[in-house]
Protein backbone atom coordinates (compact mmCIF):
# COMPACT_ATOMS: atom_id res chain seq x y z
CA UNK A 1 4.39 2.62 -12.35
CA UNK A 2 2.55 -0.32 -14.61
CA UNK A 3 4.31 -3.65 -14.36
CA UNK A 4 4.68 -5.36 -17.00
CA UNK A 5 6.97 -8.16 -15.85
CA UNK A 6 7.84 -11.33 -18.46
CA UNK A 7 8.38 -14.58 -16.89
CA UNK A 8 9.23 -17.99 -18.50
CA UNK A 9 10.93 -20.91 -17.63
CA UNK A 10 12.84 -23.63 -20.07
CA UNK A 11 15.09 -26.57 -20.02
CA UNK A 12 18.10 -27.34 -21.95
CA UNK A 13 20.79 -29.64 -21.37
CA UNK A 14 24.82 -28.37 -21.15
CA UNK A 15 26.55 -30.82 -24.05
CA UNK A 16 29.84 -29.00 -22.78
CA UNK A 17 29.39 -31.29 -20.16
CA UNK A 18 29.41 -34.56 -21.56
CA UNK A 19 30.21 -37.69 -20.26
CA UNK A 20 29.19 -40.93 -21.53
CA UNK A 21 26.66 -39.89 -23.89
CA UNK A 22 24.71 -37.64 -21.28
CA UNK A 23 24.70 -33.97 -20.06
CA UNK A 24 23.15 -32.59 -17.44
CA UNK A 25 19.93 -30.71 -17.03
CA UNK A 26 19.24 -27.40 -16.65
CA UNK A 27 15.98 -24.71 -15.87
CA UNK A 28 16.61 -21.17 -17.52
CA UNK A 29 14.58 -18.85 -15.54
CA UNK A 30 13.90 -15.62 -17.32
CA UNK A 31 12.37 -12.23 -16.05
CA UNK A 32 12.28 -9.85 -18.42
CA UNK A 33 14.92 -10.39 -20.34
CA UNK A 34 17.25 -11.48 -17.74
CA UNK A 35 17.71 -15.15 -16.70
CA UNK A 36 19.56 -17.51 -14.42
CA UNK A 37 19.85 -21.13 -13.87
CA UNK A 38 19.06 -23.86 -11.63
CA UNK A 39 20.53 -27.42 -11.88
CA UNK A 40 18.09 -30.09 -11.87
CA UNK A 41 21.12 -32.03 -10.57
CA UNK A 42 20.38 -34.80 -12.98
CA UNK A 43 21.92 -36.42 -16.84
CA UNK A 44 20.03 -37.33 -19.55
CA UNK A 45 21.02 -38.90 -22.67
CA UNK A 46 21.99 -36.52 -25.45
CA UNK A 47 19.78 -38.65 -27.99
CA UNK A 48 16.85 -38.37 -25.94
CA UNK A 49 16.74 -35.05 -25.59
CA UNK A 50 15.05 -32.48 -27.88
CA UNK A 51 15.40 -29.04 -27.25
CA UNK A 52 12.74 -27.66 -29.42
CA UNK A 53 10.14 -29.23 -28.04
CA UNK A 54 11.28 -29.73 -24.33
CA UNK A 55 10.66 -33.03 -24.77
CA UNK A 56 12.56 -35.72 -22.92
CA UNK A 57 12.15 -39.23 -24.59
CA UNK A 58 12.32 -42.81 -22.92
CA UNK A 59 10.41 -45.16 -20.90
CA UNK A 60 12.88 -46.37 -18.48
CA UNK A 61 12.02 -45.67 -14.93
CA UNK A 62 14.83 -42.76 -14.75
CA UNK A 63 13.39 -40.71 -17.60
CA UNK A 64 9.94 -41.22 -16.48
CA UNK A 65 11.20 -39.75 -12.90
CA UNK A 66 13.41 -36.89 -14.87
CA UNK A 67 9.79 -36.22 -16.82
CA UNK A 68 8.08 -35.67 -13.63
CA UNK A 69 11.16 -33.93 -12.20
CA UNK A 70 10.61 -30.88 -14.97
CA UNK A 71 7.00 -30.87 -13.66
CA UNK A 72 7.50 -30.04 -10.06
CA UNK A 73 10.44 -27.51 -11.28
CA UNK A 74 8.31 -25.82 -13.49
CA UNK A 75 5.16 -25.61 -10.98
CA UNK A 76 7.45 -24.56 -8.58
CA UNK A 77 9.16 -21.95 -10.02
CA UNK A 78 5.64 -20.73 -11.60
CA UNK A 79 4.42 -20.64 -7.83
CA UNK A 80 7.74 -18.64 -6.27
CA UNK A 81 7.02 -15.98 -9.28
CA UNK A 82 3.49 -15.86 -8.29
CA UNK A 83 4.02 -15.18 -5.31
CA UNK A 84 6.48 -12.73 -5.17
CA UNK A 85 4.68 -10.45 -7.73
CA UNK A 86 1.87 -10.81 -5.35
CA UNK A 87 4.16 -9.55 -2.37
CA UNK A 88 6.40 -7.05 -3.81
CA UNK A 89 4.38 -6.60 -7.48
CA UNK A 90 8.22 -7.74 -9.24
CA UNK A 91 10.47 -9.98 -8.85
CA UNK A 92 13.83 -10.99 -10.87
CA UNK A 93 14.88 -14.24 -12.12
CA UNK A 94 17.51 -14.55 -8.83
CA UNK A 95 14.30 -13.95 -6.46
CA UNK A 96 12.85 -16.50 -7.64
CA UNK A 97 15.44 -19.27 -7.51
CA UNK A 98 16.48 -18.19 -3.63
CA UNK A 99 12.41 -18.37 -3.03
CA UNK A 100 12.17 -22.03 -5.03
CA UNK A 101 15.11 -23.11 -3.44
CA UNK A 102 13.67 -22.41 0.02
CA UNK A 103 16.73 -20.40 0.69
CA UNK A 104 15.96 -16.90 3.36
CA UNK A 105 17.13 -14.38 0.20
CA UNK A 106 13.32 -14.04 -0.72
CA UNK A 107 12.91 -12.25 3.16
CA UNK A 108 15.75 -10.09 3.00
CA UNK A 109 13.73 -6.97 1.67
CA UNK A 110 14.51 -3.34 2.30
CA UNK A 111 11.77 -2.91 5.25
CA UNK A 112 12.69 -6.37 6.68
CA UNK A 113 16.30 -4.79 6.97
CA UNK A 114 15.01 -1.83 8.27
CA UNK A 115 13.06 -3.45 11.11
CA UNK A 116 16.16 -6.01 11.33
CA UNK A 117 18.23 -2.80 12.59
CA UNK A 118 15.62 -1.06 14.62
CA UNK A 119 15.25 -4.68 16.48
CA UNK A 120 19.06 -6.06 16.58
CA UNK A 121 20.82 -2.15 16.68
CA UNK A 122 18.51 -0.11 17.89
CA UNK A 123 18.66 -0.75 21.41
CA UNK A 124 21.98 0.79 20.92
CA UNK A 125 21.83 4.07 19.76
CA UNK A 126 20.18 6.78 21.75
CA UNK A 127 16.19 7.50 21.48
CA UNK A 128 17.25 10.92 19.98
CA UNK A 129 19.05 9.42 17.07
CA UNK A 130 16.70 6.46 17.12
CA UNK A 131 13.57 8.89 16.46
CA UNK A 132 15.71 10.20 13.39
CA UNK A 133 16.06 6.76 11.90
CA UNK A 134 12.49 6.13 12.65
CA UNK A 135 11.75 9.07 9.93
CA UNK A 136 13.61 7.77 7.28
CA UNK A 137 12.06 4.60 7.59
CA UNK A 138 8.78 6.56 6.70
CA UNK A 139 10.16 8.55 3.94
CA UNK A 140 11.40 4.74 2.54
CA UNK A 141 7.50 3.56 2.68
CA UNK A 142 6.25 6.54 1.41
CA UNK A 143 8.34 6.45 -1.83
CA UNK A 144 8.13 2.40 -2.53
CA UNK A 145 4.28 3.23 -2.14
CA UNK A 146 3.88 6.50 -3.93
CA UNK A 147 6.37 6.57 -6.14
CA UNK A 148 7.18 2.97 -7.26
CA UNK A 149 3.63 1.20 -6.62
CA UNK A 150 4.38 -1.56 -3.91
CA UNK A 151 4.55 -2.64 -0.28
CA UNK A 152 8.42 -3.53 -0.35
CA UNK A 153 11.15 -4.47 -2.53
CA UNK A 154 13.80 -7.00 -2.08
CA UNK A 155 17.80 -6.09 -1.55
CA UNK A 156 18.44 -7.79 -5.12
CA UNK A 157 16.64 -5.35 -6.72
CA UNK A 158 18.45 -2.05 -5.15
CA UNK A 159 20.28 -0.38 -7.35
CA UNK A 160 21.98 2.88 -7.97
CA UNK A 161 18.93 4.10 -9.83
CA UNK A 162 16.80 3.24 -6.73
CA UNK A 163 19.02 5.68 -4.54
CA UNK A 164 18.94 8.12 -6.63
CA UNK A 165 15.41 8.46 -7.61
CA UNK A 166 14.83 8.35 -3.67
CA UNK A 167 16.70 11.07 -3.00
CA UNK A 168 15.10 12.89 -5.77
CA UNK A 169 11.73 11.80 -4.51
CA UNK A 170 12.89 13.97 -0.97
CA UNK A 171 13.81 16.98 -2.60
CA UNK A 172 10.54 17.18 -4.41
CA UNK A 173 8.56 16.17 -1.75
CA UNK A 174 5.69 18.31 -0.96
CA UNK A 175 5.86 18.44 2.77
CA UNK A 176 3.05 16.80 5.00
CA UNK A 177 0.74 19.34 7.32
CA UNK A 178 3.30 19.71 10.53
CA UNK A 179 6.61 18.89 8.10
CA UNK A 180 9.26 20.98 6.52
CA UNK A 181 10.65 20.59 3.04
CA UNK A 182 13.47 18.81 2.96
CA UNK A 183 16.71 21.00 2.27
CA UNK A 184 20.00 19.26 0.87
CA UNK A 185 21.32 18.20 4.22
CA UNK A 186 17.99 16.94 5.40
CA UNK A 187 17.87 15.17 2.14
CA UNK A 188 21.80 13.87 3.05
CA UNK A 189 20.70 12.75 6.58
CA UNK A 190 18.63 10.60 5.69
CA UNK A 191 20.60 8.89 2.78
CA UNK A 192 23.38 8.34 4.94
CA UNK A 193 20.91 6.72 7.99
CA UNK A 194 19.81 4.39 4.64
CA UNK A 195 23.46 3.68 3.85
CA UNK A 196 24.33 2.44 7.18
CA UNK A 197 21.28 0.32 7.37
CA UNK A 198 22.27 -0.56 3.76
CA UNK A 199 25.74 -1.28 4.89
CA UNK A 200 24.48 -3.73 7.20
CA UNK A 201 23.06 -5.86 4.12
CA UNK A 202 26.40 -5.99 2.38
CA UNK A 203 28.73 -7.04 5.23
CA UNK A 204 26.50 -10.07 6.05
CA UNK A 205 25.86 -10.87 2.48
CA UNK A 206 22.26 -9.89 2.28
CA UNK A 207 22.76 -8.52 -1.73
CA UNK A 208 24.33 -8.85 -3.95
CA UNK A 209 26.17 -5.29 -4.85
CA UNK A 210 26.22 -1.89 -3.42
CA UNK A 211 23.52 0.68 -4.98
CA UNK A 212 25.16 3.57 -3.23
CA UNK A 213 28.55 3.09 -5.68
CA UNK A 214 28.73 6.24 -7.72
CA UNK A 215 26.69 8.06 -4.95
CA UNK A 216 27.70 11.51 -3.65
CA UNK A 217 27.20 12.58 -0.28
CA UNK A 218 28.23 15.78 1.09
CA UNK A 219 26.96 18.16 3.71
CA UNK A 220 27.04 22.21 2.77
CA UNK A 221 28.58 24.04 5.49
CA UNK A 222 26.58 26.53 7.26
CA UNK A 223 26.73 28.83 10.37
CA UNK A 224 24.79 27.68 13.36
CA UNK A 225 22.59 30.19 14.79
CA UNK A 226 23.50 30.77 18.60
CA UNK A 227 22.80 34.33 21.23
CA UNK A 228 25.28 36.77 21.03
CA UNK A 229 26.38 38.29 24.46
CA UNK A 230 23.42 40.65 24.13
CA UNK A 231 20.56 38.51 24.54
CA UNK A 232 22.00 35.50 25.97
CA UNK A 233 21.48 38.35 29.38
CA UNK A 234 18.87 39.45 28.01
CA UNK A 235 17.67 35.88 28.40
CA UNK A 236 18.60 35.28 31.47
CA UNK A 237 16.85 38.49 33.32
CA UNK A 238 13.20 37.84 31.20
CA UNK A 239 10.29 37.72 33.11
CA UNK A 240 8.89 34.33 33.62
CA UNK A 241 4.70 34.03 34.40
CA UNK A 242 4.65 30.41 35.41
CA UNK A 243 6.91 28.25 37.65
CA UNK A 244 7.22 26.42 34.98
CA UNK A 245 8.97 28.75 32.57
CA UNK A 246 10.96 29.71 35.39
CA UNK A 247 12.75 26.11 35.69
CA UNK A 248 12.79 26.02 31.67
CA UNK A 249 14.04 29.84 31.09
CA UNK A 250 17.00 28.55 34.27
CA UNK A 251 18.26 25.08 32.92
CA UNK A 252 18.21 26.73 29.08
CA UNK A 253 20.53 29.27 30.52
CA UNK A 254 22.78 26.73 32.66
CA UNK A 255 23.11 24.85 29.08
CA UNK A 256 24.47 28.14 28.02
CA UNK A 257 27.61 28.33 30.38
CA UNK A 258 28.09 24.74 30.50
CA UNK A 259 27.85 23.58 26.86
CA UNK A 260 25.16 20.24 28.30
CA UNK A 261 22.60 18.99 25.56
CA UNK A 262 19.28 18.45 26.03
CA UNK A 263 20.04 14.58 27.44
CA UNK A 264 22.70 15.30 29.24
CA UNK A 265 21.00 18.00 31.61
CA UNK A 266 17.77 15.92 32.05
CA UNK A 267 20.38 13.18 33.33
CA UNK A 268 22.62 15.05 35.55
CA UNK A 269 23.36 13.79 38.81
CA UNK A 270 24.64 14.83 42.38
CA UNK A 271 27.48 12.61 41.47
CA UNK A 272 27.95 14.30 38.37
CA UNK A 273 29.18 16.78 39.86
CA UNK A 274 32.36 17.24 42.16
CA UNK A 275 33.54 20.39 43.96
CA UNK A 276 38.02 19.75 43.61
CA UNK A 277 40.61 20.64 46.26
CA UNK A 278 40.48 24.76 45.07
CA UNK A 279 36.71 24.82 45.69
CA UNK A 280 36.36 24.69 41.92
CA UNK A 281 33.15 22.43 40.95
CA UNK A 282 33.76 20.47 37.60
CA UNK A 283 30.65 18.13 35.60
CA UNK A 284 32.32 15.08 34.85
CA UNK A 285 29.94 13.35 32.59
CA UNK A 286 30.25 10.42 29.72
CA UNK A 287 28.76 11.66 25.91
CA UNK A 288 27.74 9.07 24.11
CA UNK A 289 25.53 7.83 20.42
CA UNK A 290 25.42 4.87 21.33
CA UNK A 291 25.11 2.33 24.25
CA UNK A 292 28.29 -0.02 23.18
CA UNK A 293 30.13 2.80 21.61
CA UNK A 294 33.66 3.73 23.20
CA UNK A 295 32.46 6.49 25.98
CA UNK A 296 34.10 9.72 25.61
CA UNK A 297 34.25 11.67 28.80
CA UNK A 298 34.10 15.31 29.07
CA UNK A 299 35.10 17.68 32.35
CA UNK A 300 33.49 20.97 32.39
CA UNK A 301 34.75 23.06 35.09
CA UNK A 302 31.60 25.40 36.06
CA UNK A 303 30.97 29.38 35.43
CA UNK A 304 29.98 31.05 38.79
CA UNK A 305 26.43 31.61 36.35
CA UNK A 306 26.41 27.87 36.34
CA UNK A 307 27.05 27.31 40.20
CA UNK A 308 24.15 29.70 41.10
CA UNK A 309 21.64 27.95 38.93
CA UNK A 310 22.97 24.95 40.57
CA UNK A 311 22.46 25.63 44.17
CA UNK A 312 19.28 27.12 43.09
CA UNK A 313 17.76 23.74 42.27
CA UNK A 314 19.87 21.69 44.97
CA UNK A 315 17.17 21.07 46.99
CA UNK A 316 14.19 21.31 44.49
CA UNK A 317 11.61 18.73 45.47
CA UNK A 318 10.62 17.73 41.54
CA UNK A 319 14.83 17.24 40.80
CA UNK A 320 15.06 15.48 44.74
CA UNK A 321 12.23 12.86 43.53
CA UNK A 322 14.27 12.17 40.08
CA UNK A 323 17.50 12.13 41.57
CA UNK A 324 18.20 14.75 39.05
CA UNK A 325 19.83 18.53 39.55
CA UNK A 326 17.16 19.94 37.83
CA UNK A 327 13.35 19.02 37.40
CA UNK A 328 12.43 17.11 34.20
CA UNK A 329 10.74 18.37 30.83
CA UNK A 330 10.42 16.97 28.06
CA UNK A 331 11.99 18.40 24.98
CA UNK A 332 9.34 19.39 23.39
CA UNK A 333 7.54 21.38 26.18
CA UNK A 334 10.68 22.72 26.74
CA UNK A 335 11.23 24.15 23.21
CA UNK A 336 7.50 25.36 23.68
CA UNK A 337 8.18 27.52 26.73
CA UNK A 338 11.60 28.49 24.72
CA UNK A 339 9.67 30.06 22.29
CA UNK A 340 7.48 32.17 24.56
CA UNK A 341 10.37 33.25 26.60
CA UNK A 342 12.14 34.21 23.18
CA UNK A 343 9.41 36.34 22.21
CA UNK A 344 9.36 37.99 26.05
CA UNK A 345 13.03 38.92 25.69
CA UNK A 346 12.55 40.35 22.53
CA UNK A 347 14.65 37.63 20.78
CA UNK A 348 13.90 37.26 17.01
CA UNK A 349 15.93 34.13 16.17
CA UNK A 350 14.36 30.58 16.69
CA UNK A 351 15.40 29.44 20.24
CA UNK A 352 15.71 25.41 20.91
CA UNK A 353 16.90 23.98 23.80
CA UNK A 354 20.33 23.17 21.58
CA UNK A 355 21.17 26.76 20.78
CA UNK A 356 21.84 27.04 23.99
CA UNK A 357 24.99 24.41 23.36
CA UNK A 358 26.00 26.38 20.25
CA UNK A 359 26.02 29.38 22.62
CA UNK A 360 28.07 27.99 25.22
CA UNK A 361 30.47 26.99 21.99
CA UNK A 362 30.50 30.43 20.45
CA UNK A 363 29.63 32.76 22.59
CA UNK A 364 30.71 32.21 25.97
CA UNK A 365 33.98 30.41 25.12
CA UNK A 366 35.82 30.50 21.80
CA UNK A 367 35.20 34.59 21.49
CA UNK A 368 36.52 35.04 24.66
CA UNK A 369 39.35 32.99 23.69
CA UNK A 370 38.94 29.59 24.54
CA UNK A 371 41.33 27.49 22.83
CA UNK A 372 38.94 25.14 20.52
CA UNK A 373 40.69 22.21 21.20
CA UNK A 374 39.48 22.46 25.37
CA UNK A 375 35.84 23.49 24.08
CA UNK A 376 35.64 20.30 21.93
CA UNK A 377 36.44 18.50 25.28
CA UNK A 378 33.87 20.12 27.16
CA UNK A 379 31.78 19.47 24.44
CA UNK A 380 32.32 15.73 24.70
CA UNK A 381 33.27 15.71 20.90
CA UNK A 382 35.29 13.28 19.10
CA UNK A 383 37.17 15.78 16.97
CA UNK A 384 37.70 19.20 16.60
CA UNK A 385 35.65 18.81 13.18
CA UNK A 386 32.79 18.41 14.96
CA UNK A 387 33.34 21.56 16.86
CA UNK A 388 33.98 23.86 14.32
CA UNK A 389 30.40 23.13 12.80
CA UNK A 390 28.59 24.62 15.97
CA UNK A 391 31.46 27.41 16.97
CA UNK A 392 31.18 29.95 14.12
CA UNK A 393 33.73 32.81 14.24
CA UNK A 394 32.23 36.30 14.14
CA UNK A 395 33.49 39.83 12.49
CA UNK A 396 33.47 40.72 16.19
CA UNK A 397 35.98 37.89 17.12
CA UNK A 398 38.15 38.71 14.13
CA UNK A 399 37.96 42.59 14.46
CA UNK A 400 39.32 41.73 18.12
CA UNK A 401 41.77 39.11 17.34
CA UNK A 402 43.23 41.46 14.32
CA UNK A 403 43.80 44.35 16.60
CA UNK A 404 45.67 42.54 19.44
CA UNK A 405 47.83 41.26 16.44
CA UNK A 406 48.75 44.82 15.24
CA UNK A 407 49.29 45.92 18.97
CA UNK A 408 52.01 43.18 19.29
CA UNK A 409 53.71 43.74 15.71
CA UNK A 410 53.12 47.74 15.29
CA UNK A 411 52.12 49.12 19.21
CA UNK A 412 52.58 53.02 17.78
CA UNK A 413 50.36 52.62 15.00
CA UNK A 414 47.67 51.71 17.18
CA UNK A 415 48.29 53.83 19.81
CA UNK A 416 48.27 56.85 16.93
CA UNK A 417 45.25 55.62 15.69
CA UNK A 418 43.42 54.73 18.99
């Protein structure tokens, strides 16, 4: 992208104004095409003035001042253009009053908001969501660079076009070595992450209008992978070569019967968990996005597959010296190992530590008839919506369902036909 920017700056005096035999003074700053004006909070006398020329005539001591007024204006506005061309390779005629004026408009850019709520919010939200906000901050500076030649632009200049020429920019995006193209809810993510940092801008009147107005985000629907029934024991019984896969191949499969994310297992606690007065043990535990957030607590009362992984790694020394249940991985190794003990058990579909929640979801509770509204609890979600995108229903679940239904409302049929 060439820019080819027009700038100019005139005076003119607003007769409408008139009092006396004077008007006051104005600079018309124009950037292509568009202008705005500053007051230079000072009257002249209509006679004295000629507009063609920008001339100003009169020797008193006032119009000599109101002469050298128009001076520093001009040189000043010249110098805020100048500058922000320099910065951000544009600017528009409102830039470059706020900068002349000294006002903090000129620093309000896109990447200084950005940074503003990966300072000010961040420490809020959780690394996890943190690292995916992180991302779209480089998509952001790889399409002002790439795709609209310059460092940063300023919140003025963010309009509707701009949003949607960045989200075409991520769908044709040739991915990086190590990345993956981005599909239409990757490409959604990350417009919505922009949005709320957007959002940000507009409550504490940062810019002046929303470029997301007209925008359309939506989310397509799709099944989440999990392990059927099959090779979640298949899973559980693989043959581990190293200690290590051993602890990984164990907590994946605790995930599994208790529905626990990748955070939440790396942070559970002796005091997490309480044995009640029937000898039952429950995980009481607090899911959270973000640090000031209102906590949602969850109860998960604890599959006897559960309890023996449990009091497997009660008295591990690696979980003793964290003051964890279970010895610490990061997510990434963890995935790693995943992925070898996948291929052991003869597993085709891509195992991450998180199918193992969409497994506890699907598999283990709602097809054995777990009422969804007590899985979203254990789950820790904040509505039901939330759990129906990780518990899909299976042919199985419906084949089963179906037939219990006809056993109640025709019992001979099925009895004939069994």
């Amino acid at each position: 992208m060439v820019t080819q920017n027009t700038f100019g700056v005139s005076f003119f005096i607003k007769k409408d104004k008139e009092s006396n035999g004077t008007a006051p003074l104005f600079a018309r700053i124009t950037v292509n095409s568009l202008s705005t004006q500053l007051s230079l909070k000072r009257r002249v006398a209509i006679s004295a003035w000629h507009q063609k020329e920008q001339r100003l005539d009169g020797n008193e001591q006032e119009d000599v001042d109101t002469r050298e007024k128009m001076r520093q204006v001009r040189n000043g506005l010249n110098s805020a253009y100048d500058d922000l061309v320099y910065r951000y390779k544009a600017a528009t005629a409102e830039e470059v009053k706020a900068k002349y004026e000294g006002g903090d408009e000129e620093a309000h850019t896109l990447l200084w908001l950005i940074n503003y709520h990966e300072t000010e919010i961040g420490p809020t939200l959780e690394e996890g969501t943190m690292k995916n906000y992180r991302s779209t901050k480089k998509f952001v500076k790889e399409f002002l660079q790439k795709k609209m030649k310059r460092e940063d632009i300023s919140l003025a200049r963010l309009t509707p076009r701009f949003i949607a020429e960045f989200d075409l920019y991520l769908r044709l995006k040739k991915p990086e070595k190590g990345q993956k193209k981005c599909t239409h809810n990757t490409v959604m993510k990350h417009m919505e992450r922009l949005r709320k940092i957007i959002t940000i801008a507009l409550k504490n009147g940062w810019m002046p209008a929303n470029p997301y107005e007209g925008y359309e985000y939506y989310i397509i629907p799709k099944d989440r992978d999990c392990l059927d029934a099959n090779e979640l024991e298949r899973f559980r019984n693989v043959r581990a070569e190293q200690p290590s896969h051993v602890i990984v191949r164990d907590m994946f499969v605790f995930s599994c019967y208790t529905g626990l994310a990748y955070a939440e297992i790396t942070a559970l606690t002796r005091a997490d968990i309480k044995k009640d007065k029937d000898g039952e043990w429950w995980i009481t535990m607090v899911r959270k996005k973000t640090v000031k957030s209102t906590e949602r607590k969850f109860h998960i009362l604890m599959l006897p597959e559960a309890v023996e992984l449990m009091e497997k790694y009660w008295n591990h020394p690696a979980a003793l010296n964290n003051g964890t249940v279970f010895p610490r991985y990061t997510n990434q190794t963890m995935n790693r190992i995943l992925k070898i003990l996948a291929k052991a058990a003869k597993i085709t579909k891509k195992v991450t530590y998180h199918l193992a929640r969409h497994t506890f979801a699907t598999t283990v509770t709602l097809e054995n008839g777990v009422p969804i509204e007590t899985v979203s609890h254990m789950l820790g979600h904040g509505s039901i919506r939330t759990t129906q995108i990780y518990a899909k229903v299976k042919v199985k679940k419906v084949s089963n369902d179906m037939k219990a239904l006809k056993g109640k409302m025709h019992p001979r049929t099925l009895q004939a036909t069994g």
